[in-house]
Structures are given as C-alpha cells and as structure tokens.
N, C-alpha and C. Protein backbone atom coordinates (compact mmCIF):
# COMPACT_ATOMS: atom_id res chain seq x y z
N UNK A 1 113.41 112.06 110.66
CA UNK A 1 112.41 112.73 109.83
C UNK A 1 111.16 111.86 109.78
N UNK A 2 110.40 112.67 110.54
CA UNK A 2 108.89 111.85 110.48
C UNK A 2 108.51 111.18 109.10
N UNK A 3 107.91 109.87 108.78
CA UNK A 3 107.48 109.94 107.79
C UNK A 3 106.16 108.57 107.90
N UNK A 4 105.73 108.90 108.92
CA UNK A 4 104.53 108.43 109.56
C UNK A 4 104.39 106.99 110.11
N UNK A 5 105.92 106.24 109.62
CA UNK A 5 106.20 105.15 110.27
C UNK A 5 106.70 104.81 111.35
N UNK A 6 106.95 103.53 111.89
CA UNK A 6 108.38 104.10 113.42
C UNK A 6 109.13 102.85 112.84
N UNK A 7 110.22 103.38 112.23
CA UNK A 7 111.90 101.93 112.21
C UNK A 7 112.59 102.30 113.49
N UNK A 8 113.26 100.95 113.34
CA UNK A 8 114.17 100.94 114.77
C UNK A 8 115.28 101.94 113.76
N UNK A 9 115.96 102.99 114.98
CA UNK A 9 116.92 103.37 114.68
C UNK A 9 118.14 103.10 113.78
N UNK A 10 118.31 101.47 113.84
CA UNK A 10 119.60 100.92 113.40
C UNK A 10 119.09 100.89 111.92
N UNK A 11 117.91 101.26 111.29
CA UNK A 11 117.43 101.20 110.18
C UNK A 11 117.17 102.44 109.35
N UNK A 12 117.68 103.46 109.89
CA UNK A 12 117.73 105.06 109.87
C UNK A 12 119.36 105.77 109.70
N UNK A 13 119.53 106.27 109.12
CA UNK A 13 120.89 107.07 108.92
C UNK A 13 120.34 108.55 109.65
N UNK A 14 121.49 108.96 110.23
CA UNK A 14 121.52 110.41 110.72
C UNK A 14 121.68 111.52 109.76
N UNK A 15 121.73 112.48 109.48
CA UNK A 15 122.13 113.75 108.81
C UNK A 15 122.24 114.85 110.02
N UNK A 16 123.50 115.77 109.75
CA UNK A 16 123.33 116.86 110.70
C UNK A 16 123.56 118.24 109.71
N UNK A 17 123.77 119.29 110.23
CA UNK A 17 124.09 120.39 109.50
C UNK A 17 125.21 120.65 109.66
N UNK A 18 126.32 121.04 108.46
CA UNK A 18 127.39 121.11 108.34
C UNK A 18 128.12 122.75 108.77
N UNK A 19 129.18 123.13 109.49
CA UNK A 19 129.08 124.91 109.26
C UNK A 19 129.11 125.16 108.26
N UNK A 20 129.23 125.05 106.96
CA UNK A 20 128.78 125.62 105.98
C UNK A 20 127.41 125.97 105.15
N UNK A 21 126.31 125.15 106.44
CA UNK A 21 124.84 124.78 106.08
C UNK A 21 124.60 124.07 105.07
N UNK A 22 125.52 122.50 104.97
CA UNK A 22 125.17 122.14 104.30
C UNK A 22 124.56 120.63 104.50
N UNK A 23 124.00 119.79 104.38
CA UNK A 23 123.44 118.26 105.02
C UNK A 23 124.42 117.64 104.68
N UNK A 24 125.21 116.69 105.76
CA UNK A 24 126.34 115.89 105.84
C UNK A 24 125.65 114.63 106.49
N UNK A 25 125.73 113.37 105.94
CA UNK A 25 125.43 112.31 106.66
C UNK A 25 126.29 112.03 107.78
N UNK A 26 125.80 111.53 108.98
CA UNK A 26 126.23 111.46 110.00
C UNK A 26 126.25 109.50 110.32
N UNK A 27 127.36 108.94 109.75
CA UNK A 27 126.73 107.86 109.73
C UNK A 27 127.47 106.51 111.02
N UNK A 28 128.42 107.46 111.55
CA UNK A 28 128.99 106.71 113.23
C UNK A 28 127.95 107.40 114.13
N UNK A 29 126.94 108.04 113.44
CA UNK A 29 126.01 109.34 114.48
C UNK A 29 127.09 109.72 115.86
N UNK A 30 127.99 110.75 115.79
CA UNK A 30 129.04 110.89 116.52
C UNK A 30 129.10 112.68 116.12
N UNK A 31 128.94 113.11 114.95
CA UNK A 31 128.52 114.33 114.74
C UNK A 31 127.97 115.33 115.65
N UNK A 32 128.48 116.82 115.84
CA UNK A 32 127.54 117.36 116.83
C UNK A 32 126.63 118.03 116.32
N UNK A 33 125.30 118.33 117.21
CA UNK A 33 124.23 118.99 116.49
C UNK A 33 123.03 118.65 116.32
N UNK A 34 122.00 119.45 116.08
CA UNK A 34 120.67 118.41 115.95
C UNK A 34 120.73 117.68 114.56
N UNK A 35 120.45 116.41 114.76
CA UNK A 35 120.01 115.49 113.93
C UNK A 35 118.92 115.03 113.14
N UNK A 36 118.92 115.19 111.68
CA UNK A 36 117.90 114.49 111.04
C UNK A 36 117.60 113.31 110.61
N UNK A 37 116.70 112.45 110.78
CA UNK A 37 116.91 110.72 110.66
C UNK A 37 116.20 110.60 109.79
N UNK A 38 116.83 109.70 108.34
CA UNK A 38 115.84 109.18 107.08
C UNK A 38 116.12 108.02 107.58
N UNK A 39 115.15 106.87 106.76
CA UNK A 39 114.89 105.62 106.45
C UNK A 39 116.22 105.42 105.71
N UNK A 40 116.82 104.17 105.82
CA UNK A 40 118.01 104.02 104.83
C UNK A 40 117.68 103.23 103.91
N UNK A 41 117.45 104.15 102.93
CA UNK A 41 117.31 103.59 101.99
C UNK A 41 117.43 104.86 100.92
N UNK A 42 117.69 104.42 99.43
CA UNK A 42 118.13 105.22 98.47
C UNK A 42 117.05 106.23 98.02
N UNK A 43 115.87 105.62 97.66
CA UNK A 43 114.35 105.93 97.87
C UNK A 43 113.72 107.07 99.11
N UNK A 44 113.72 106.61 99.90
CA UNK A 44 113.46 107.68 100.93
C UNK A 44 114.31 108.70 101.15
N UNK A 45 115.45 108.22 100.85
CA UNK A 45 116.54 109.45 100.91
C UNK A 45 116.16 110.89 100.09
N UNK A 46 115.98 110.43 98.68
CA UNK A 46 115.88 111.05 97.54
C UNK A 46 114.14 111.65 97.45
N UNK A 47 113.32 110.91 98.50
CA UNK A 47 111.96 111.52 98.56
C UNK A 47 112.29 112.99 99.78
N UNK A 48 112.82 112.92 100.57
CA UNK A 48 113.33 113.66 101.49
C UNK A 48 113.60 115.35 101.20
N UNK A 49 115.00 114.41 99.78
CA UNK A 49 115.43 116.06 99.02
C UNK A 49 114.37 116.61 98.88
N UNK A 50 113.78 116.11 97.84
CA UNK A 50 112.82 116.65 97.05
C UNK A 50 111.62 117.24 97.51
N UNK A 51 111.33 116.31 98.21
CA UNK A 51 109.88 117.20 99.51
C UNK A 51 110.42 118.06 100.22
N UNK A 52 111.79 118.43 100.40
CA UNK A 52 112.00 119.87 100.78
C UNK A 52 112.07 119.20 103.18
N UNK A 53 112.42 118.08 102.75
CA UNK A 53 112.14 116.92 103.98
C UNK A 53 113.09 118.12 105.31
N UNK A 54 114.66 117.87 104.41
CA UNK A 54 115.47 118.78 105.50
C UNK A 54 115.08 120.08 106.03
N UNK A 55 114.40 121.14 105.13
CA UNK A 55 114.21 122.22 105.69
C UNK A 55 113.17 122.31 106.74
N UNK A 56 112.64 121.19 106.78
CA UNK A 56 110.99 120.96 107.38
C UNK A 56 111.79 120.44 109.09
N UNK A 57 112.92 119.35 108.75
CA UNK A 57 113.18 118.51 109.70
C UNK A 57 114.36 119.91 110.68
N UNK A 58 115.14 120.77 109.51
CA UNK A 58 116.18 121.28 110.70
C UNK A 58 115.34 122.92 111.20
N UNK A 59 114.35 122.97 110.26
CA UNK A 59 113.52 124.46 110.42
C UNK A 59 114.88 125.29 110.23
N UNK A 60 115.02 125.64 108.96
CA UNK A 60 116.21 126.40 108.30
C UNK A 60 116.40 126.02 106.65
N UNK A 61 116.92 126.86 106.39
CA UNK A 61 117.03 127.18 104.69
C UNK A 61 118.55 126.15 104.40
N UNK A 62 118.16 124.94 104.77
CA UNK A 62 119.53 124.30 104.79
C UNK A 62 119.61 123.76 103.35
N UNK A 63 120.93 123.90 102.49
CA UNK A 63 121.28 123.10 101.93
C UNK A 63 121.83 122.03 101.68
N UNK A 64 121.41 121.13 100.43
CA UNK A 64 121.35 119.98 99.80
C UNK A 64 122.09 119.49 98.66
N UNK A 65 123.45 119.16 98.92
CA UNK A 65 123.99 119.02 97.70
C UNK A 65 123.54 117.87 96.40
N UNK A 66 123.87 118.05 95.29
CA UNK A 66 122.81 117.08 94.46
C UNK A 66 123.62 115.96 94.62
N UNK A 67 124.94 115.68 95.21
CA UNK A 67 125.48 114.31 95.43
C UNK A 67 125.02 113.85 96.82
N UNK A 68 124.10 113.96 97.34
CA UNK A 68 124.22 113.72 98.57
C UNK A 68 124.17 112.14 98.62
N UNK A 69 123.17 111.62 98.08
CA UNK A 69 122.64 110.10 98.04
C UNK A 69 123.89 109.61 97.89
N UNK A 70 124.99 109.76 96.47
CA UNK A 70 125.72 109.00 96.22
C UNK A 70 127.06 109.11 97.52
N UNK A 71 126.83 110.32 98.14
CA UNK A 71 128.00 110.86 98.98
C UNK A 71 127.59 109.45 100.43
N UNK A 72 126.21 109.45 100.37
CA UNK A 72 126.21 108.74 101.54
C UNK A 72 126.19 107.46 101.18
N UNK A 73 125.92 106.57 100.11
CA UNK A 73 126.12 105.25 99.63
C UNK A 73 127.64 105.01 99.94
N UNK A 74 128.46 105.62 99.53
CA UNK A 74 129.90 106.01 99.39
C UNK A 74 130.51 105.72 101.01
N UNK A 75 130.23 106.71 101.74
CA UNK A 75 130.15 106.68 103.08
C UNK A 75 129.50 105.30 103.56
N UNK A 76 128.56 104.55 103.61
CA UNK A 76 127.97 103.29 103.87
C UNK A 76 129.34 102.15 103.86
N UNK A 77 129.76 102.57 102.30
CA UNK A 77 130.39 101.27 101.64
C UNK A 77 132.22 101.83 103.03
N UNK A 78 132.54 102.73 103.14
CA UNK A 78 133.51 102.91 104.07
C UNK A 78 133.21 102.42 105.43
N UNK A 79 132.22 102.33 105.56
CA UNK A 79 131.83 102.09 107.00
C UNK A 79 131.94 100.60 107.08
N UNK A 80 131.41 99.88 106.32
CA UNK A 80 131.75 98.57 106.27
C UNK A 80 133.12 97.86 105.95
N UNK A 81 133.77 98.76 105.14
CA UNK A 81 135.25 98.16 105.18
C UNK A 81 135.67 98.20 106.63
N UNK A 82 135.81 99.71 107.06
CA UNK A 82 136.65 99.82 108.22
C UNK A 82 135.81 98.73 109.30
N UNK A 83 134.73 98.23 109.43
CA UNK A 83 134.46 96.77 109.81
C UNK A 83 135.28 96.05 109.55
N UNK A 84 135.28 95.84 108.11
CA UNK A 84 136.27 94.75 108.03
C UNK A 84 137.55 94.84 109.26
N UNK A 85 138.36 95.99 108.97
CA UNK A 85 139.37 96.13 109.04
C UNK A 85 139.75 96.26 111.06
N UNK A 86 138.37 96.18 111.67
CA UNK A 86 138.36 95.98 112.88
C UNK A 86 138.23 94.65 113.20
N UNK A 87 137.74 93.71 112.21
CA UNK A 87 137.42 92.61 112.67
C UNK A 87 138.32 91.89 112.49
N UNK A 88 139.37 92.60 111.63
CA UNK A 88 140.83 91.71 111.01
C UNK A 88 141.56 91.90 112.33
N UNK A 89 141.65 92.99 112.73
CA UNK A 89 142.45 93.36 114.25
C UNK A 89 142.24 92.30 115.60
N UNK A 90 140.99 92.36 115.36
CA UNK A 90 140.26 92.09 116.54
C UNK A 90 140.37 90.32 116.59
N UNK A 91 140.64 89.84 115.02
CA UNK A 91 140.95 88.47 115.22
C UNK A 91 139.16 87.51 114.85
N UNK A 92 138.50 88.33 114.33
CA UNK A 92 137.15 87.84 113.86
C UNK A 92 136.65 87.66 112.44
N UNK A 93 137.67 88.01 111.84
CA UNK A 93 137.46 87.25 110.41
C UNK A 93 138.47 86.31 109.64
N UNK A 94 137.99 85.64 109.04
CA UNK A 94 138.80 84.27 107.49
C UNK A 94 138.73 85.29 106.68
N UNK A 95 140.05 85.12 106.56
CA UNK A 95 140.75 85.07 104.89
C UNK A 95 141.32 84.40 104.05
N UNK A 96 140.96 84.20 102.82
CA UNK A 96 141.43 83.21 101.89
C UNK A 96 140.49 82.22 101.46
N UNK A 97 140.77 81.48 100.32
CA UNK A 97 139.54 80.06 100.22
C UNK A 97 139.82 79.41 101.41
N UNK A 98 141.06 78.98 101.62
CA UNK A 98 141.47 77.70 102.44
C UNK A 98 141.10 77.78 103.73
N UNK A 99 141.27 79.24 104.41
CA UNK A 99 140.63 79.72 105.85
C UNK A 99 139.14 79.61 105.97
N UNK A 100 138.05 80.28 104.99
CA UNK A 100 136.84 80.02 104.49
C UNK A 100 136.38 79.26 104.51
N UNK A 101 137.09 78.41 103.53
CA UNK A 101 136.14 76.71 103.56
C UNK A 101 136.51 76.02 104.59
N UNK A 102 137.73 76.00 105.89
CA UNK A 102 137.91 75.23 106.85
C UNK A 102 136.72 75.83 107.59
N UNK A 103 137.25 77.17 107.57
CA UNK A 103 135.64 77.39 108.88
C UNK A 103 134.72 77.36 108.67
N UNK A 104 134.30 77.39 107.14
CA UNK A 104 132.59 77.23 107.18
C UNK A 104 132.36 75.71 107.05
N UNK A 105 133.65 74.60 106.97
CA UNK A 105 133.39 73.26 107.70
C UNK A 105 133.22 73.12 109.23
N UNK A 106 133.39 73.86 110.17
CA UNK A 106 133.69 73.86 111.59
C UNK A 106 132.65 74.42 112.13
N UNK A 107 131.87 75.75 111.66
CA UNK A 107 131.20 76.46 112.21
C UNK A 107 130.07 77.23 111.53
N UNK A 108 128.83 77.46 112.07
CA UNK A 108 128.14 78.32 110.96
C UNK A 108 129.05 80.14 111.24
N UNK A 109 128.68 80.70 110.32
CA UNK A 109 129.25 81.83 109.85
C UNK A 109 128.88 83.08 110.07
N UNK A 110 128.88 84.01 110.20
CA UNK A 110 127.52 85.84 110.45
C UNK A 110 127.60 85.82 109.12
N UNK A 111 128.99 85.83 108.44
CA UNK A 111 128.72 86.60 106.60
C UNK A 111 129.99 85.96 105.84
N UNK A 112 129.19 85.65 105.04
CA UNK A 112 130.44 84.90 104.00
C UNK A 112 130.61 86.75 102.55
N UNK A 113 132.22 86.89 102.51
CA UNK A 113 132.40 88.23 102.05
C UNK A 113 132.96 87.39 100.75
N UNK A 114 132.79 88.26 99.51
CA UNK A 114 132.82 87.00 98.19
C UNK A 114 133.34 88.66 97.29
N UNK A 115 134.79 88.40 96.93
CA UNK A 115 134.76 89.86 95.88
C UNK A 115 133.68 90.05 94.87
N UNK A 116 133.25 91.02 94.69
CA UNK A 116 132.20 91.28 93.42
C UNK A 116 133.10 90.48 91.96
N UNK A 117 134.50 90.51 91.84
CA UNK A 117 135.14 90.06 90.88
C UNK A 117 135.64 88.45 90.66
N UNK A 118 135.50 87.81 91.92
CA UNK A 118 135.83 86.17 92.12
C UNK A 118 135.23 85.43 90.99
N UNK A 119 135.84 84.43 90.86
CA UNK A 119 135.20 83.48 90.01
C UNK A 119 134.20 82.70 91.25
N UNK A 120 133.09 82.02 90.00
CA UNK A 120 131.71 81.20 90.56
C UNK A 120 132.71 79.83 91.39
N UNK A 121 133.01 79.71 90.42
CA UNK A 121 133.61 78.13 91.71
C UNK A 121 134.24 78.37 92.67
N UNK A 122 134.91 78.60 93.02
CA UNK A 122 135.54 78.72 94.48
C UNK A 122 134.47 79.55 95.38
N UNK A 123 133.80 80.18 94.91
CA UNK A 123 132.47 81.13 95.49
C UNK A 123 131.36 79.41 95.11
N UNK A 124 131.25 78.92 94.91
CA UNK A 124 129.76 78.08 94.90
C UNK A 124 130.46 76.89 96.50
N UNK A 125 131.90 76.28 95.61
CA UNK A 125 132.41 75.78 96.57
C UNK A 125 131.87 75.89 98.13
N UNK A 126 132.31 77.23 97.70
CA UNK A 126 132.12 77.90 100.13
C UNK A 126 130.63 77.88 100.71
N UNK A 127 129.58 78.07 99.40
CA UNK A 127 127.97 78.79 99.82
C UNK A 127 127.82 76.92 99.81
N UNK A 128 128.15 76.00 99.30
CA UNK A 128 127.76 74.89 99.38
C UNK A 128 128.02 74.32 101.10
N UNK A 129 129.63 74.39 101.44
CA UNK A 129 129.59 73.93 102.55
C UNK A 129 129.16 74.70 103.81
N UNK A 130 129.06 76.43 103.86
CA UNK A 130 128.21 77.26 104.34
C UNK A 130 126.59 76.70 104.91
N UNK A 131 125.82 75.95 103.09
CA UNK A 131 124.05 75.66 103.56
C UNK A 131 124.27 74.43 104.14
N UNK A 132 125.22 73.62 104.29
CA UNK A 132 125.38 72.27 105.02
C UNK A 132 125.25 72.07 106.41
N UNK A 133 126.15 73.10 106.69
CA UNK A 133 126.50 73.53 108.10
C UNK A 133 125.50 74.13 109.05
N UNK A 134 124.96 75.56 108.23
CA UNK A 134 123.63 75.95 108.65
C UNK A 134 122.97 74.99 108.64
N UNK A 135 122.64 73.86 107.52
CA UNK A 135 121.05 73.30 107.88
C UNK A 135 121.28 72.47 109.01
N UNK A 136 122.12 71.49 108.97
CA UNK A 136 122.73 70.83 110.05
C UNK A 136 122.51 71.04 111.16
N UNK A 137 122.99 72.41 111.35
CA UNK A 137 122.74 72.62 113.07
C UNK A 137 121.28 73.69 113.27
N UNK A 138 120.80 73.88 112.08
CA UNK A 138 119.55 74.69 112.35
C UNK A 138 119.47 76.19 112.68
N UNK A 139 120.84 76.57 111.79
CA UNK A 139 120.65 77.74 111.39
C UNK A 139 120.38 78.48 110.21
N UNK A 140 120.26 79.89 110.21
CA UNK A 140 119.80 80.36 109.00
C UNK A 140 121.13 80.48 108.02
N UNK A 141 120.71 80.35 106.77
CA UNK A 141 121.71 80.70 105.92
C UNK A 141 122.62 81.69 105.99
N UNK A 142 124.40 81.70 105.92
CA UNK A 142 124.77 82.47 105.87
C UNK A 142 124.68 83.63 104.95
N UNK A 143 124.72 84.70 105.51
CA UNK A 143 124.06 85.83 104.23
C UNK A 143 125.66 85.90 103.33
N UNK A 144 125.53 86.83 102.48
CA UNK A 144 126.41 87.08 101.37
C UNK A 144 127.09 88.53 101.10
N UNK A 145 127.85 89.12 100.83
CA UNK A 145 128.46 89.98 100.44
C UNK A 145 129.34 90.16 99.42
N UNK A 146 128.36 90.80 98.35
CA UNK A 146 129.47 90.45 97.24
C UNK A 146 129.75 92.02 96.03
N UNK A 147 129.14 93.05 97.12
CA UNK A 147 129.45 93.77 96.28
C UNK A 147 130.95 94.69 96.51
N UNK A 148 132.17 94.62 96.88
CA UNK A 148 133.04 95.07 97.07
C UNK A 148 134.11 93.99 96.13
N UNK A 149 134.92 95.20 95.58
CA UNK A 149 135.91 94.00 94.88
C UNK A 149 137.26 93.65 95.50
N UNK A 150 137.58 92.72 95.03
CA UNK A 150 139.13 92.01 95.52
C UNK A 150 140.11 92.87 96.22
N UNK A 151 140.36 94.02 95.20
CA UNK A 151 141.42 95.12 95.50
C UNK A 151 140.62 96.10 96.56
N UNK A 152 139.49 95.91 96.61
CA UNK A 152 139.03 96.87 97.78
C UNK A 152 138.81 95.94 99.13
N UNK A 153 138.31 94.65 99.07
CA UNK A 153 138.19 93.98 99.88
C UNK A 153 139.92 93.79 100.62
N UNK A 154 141.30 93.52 99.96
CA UNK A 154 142.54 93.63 100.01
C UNK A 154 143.00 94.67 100.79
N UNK A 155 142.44 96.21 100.21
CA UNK A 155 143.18 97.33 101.05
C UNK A 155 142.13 97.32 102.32
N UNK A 156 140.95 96.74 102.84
CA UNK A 156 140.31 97.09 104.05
C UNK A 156 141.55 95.42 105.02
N UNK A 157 141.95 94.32 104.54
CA UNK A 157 141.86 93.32 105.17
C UNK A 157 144.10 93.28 104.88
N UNK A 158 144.60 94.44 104.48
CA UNK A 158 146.05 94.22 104.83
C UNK A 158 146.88 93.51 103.66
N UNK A 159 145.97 93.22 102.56
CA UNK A 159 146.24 92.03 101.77
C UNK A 159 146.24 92.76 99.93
N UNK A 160 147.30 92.53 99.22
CA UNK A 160 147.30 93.23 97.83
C UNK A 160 145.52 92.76 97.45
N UNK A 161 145.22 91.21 97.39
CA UNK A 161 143.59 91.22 96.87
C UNK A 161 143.06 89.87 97.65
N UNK A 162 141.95 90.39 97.86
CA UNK A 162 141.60 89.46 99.05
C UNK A 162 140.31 88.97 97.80
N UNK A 163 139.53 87.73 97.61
CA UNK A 163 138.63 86.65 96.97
C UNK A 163 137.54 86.70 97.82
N UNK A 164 137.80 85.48 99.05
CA UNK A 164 137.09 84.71 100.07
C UNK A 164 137.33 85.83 101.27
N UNK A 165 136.21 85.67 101.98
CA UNK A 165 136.31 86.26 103.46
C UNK A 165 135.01 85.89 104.32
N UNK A 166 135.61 85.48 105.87
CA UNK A 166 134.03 85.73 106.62
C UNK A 166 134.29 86.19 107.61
N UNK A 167 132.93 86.76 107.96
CA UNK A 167 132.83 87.24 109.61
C UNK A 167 132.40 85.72 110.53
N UNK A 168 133.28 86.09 111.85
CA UNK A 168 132.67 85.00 112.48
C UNK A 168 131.61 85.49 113.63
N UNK A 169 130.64 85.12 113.76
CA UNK A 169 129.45 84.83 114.94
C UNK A 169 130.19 85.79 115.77
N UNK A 170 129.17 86.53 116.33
CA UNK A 170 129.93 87.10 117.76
C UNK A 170 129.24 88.76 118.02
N UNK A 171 129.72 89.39 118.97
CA UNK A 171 129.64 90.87 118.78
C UNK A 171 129.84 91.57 118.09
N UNK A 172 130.94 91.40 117.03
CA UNK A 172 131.30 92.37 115.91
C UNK A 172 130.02 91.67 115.01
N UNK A 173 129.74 90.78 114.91
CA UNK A 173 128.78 90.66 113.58
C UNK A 173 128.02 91.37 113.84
N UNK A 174 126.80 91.73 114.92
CA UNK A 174 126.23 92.54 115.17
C UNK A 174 126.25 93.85 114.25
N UNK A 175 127.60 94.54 114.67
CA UNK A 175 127.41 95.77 113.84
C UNK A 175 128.11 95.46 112.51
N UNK A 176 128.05 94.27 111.89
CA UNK A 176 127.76 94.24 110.31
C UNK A 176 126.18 94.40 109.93
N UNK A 177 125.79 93.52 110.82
CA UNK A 177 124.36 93.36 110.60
C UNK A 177 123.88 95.05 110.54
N UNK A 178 124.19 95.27 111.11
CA UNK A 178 123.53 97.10 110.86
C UNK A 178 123.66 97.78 109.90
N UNK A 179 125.42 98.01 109.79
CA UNK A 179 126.52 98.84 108.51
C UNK A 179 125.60 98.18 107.87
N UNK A 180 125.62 96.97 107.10
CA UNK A 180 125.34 96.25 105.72
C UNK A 180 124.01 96.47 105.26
N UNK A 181 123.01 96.50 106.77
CA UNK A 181 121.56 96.24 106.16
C UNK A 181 121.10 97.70 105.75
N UNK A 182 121.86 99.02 106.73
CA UNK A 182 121.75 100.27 105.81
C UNK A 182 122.28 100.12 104.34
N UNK A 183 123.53 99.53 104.34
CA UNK A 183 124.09 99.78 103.18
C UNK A 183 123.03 99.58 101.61
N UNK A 184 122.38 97.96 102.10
CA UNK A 184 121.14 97.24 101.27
C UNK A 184 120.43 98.14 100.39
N UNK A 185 120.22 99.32 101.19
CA UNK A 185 118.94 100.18 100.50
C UNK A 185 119.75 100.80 99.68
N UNK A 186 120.80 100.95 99.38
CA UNK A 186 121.39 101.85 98.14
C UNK A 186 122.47 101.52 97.06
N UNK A 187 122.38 99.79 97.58
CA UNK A 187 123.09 99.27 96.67
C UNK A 187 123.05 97.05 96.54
N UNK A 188 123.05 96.73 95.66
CA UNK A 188 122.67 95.44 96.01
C UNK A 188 124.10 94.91 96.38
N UNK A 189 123.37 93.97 97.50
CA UNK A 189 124.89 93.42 98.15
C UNK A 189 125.36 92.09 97.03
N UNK A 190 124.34 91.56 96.66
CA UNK A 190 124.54 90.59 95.18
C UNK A 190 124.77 90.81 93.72
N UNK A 191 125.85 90.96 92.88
CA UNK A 191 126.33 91.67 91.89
C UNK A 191 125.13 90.96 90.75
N UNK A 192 124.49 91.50 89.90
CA UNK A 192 123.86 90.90 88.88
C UNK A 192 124.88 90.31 87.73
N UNK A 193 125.85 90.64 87.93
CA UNK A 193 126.99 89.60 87.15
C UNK A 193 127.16 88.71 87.36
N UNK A 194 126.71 87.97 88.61
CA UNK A 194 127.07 86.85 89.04
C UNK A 194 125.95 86.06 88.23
N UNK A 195 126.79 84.72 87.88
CA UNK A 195 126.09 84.03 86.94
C UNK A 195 125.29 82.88 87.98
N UNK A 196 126.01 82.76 89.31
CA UNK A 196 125.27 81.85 90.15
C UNK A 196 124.25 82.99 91.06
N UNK A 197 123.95 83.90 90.85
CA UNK A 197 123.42 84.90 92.03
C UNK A 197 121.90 84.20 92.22
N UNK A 198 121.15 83.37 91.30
CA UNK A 198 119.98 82.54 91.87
C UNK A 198 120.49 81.61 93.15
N UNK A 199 121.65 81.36 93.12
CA UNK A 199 121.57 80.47 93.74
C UNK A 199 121.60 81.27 95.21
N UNK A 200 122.38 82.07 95.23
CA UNK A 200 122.61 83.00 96.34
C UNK A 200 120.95 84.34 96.92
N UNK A 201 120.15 84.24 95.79
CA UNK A 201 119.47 84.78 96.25
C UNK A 201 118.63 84.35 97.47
N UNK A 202 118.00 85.03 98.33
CA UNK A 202 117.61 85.12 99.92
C UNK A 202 117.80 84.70 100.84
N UNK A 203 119.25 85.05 100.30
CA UNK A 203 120.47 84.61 101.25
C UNK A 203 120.64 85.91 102.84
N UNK A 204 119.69 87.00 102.16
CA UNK A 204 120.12 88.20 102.79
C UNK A 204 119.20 89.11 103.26
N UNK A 205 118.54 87.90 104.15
CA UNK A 205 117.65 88.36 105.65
C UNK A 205 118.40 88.77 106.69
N UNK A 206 118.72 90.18 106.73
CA UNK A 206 119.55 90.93 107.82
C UNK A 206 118.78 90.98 109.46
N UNK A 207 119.13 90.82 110.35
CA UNK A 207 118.89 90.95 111.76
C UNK A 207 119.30 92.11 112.68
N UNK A 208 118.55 93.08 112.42
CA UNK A 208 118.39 94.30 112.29
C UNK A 208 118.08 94.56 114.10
N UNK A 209 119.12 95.30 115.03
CA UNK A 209 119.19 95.60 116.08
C UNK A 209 119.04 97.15 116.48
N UNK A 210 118.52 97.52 117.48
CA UNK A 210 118.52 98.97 117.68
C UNK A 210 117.59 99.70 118.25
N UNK A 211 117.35 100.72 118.83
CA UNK A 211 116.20 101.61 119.37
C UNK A 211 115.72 102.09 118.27
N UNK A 212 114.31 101.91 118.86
CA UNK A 212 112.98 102.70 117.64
C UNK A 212 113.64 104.24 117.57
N UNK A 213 113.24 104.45 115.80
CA UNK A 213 113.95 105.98 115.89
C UNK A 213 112.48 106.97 115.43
C-alpha cells in the first residue's frame, strides 16, 4: 500500500483477501492472491483501516475486522516463537542461565531472549557479560527480547518455563532480525516493568534485510 515512501519489504507485512472478503494478514507471505503491503507498524496499520487504505489497495468493498491490528500483533508474536522453536531443532539456540552465560562468555550473540517475568539479576548478570564480549571484539550490542514470558518462552523451546535464552549468530538470526523488527512496531520488545530496562535501553537496533517493497 502506497504511502509515498519506499521500505524494504522485510519492513512491510502482507495482507491478502480472505474467501469470506475479509483482510487476513499474510505474515509467512505464502497466502494466495493479490497482496496488500502496510508498513509494520501498529500506527500505519490502523491509519490504513481508517483511510479506507484496503479498499483503495484491493479495488473492492473488502472487509475489515475491528481486531485486525491486535489479530496481527498476535500473529507476529507466533511467528517468532515458532523461530524459536526452529532454532531449538536446528541446534541454534542457549537455554538456561548456565548455557547463556557460558556462551555469551565464548561468543558475541544475534539475541539474548530474557522472559518478560525473570528476575533483574540473573538478567543484568548475562547483558553484563553479553557488553564485554561485544565491546571486546567490536561488535554491536546484543539486542534484547523481553517481551514473551517464561511459560510461553517454555512451550515454544520444549521446556515447562524457560528464563534465559539466545540466538546464536548465523542464518537463522537473520530471520529473527525480520520476525522481531516487524514485531517492534506493535509491541515493545522491553517490558516497562523492568526495573533495569535503562540499562537495556538501545539495545535494539534491528538489521533489517530484504527487497524494497
């Protein structure tokens, strides 16, 4: 959906039309059909409805359910588990403090994953030896993830409740870097509960890959 800018694709969510005519986010863009592309973000999404964006973008009397935003935040936050849950397969992520803090002694990191519910110490613990490592070898800070909780972080990673988690460097980080940095616009990845979240703030300069959309 034109909106006089050009983002790279990987910064755009799909929408298609549903048979029932209704707007379904399309967010593996794997959907068949012509496609409508917003900005991802919660904001543009919701300027879209309202300007009447879809009927303009599919040329049709398509409907808009009033959950859509939250339907696709929702959808975002699935997309990134089942990340997780490929990267657990695939043999590319730490679990636990003890896995965590060995590797973010060994190696810099793509994403240190922190339950929204953890306590600050064992979470300051890891972001401490995390900025060591980065500065050391002259990389950027590992970013943060902290809005998923224990028991959700647990059922994506095999585990009753998972605390600590990271992605390691590689190809799969890649498409965190995408899932997550859509996710950004509709929800903060840093819980304002967190009593250390200054310390963690701009932590979460995403590296944003993809064709102009």
């Amino acid at each position: 959906m034109s909106s006089g800018q050009v983002h790279l694709k990987s910064q755009m969510i799909r929408f298609v039309e549903a048979p029932d005519g209704q707007v379904v986010p399309d967010i593996a863009e794997k959907l068949p059909g012509r496609g409508v592309w917003v900005k991802a973000d919660r904001s543009s999404l919701e300027t879209a409805i309202k300007s009447g964006g879809f009927k303009r973008g599919f040329k049709a009397n398509i409907s808009v359910d009033d959950t859509l935003v939250d339907q696709t935040e929702q959808l975002l936050k699935r997309r990134v588990l089942s990340l997780m849950t490929m990267a657990l397969k695939a043999g590319h992520i730490h679990m636990g403090f003890d896995q965590v803090k060995s590797a973010s002694q060994a190696e810099p990191l793509a994403w240190r994953i922190e339950a929204s519910n953890g306590a600050a110490g064992g979470r300051g613990k890891i972001r401490v030896l995390t900025k060591a490592v980065s500065r050391e070898l002259g990389f950027k800070e590992t970013p943060v993830l902290g809005c998923f909780t224990s028991a959700e972080l647990g059922a994506a990673l095999n585990r009753e409740d998972i605390v600590h988690a990271a992605i390691k460097k590689g190809r799969m980080a890649k498409n965190f870097d995408q899932a997550i940095g859509r996710l950004a616009g509709f929800c903060a990845l840093i819980p304002d509960s967190w009593e250390d979240k200054p310390h963690e703030s701009g932590n979460n300069s995403l590296h944003q890959t993809g064709d102009k959309g």
